[in-house]
Protein backbone atom coordinates (compact mmCIF):
# COMPACT_ATOMS: atom_id res chain seq x y z
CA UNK A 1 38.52 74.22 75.13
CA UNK A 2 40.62 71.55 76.85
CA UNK A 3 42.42 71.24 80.02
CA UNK A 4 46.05 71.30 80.49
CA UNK A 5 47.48 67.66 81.88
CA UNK A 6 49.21 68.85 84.78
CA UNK A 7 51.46 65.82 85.09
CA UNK A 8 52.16 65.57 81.74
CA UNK A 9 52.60 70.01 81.53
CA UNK A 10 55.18 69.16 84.36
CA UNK A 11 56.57 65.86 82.95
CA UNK A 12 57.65 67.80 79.83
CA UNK A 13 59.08 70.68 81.67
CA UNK A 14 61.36 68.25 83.61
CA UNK A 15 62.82 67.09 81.10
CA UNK A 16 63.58 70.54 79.25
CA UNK A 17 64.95 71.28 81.82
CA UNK A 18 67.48 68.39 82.36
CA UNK A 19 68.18 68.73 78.37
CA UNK A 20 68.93 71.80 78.92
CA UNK A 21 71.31 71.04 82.04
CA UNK A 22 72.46 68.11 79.72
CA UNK A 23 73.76 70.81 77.11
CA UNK A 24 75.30 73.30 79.27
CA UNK A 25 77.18 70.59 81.24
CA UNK A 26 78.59 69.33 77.53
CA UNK A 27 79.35 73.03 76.27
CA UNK A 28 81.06 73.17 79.78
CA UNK A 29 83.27 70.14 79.43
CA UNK A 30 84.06 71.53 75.98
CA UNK A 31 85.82 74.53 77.45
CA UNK A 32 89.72 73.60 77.49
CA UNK A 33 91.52 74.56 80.09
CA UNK A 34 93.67 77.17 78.63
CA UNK A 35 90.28 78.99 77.95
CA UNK A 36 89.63 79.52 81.24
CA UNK A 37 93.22 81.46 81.73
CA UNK A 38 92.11 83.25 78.67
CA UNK A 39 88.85 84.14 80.12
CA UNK A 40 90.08 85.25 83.84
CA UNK A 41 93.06 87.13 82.28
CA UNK A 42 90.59 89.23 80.40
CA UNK A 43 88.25 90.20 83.32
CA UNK A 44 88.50 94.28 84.28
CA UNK A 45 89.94 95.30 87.47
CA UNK A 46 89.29 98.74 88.90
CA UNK A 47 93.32 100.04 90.01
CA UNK A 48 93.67 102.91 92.00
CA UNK A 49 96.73 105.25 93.22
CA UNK A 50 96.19 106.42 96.33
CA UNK A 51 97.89 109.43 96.91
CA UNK A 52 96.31 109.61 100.36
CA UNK A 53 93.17 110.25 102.93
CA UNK A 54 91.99 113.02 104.65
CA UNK A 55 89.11 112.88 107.48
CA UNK A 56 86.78 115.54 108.22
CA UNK A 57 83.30 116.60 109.61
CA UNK A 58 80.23 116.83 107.70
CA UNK A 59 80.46 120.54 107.95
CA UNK A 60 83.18 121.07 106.75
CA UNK A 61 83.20 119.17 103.18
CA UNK A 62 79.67 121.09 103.12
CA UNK A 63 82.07 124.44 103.17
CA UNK A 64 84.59 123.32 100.62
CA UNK A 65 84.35 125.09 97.52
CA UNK A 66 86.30 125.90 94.59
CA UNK A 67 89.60 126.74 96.00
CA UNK A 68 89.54 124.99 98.68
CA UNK A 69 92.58 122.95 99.83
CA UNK A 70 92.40 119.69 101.90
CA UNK A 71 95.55 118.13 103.66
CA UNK A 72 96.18 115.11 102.83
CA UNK A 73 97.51 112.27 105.52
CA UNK A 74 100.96 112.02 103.63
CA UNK A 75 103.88 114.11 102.85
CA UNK A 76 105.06 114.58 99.09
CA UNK A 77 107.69 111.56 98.31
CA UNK A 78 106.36 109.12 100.83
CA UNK A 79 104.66 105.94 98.64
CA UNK A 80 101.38 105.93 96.90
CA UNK A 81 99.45 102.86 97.49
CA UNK A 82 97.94 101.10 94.53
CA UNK A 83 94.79 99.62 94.59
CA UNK A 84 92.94 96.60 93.36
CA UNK A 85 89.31 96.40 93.41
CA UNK A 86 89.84 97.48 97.39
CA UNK A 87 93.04 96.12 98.20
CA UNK A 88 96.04 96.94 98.50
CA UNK A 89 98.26 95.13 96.33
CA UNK A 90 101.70 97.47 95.80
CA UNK A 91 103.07 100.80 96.72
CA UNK A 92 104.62 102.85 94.17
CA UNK A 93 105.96 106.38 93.34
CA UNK A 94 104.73 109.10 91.36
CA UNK A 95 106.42 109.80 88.44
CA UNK A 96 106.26 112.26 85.21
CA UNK A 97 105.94 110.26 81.78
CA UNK A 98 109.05 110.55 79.78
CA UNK A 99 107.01 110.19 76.58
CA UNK A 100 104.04 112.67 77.78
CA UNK A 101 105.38 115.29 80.29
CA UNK A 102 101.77 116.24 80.53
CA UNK A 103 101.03 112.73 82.22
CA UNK A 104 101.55 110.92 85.62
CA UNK A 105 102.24 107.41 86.44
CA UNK A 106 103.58 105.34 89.67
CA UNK A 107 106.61 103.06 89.70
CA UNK A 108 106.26 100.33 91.31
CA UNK A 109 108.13 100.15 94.59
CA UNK A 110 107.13 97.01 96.53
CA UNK A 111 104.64 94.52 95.89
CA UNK A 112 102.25 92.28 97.85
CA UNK A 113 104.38 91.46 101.20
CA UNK A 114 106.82 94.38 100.52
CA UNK A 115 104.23 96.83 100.04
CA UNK A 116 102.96 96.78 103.58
């Protein structure tokens, strides 16, 4: 049985490893710009409508059941805020679908600076 070269062993995995930087840093160049507008335009967001907050002991979410109302911080009509992977990006208002009665959505009332 014969030894492993140690030098050599780590001599060879040097340079695998800068061939294989080598290669990524050509398929990286290769990548046109308008790719990468392609590639962050297609990335998933979480949005959210936030119709409002409510605080409350421990206790009492423990009691809630089904039935159960909780107040919410704002008043029907006042703005929803819309959300963006946590933040705030727009306020809107809650609307019924013309096309699906059965459906809500939010109009868009402000946006960035005129949301707040």
């Amino acid at each position: 049985m014969s030894k492993a070269n140690p030098v050599r062993d780590a001599d060879e995995m040097f340079r695998e490893s800068t061939d294989e930087l080598g290669m990524a840093a050509l398929r990286e160049e290769s990548v046109r710009e308008g790719d990468h507008h392609d590639l962050v335009m297609s990335i998933p967001v979480e949005v959210q409508i936030v119709l409002g907050s409510a605080e409350m002991p421990v206790s009492e979410l423990m009691a809630l059941k089904r039935g159960s109302t909780v107040s919410l911080d704002r008043r029907i009509g006042e703005p929803v805020d819309i959300v963006v992977n946590g933040r705030r990006i727009a306020t809107g208002e809650i609307i019924i679908l013309e096309h699906d009665p059965s459906r809500f959505g939010v109009r868009l009332t402000g946006i960035g600076d005129a949301a707040k």
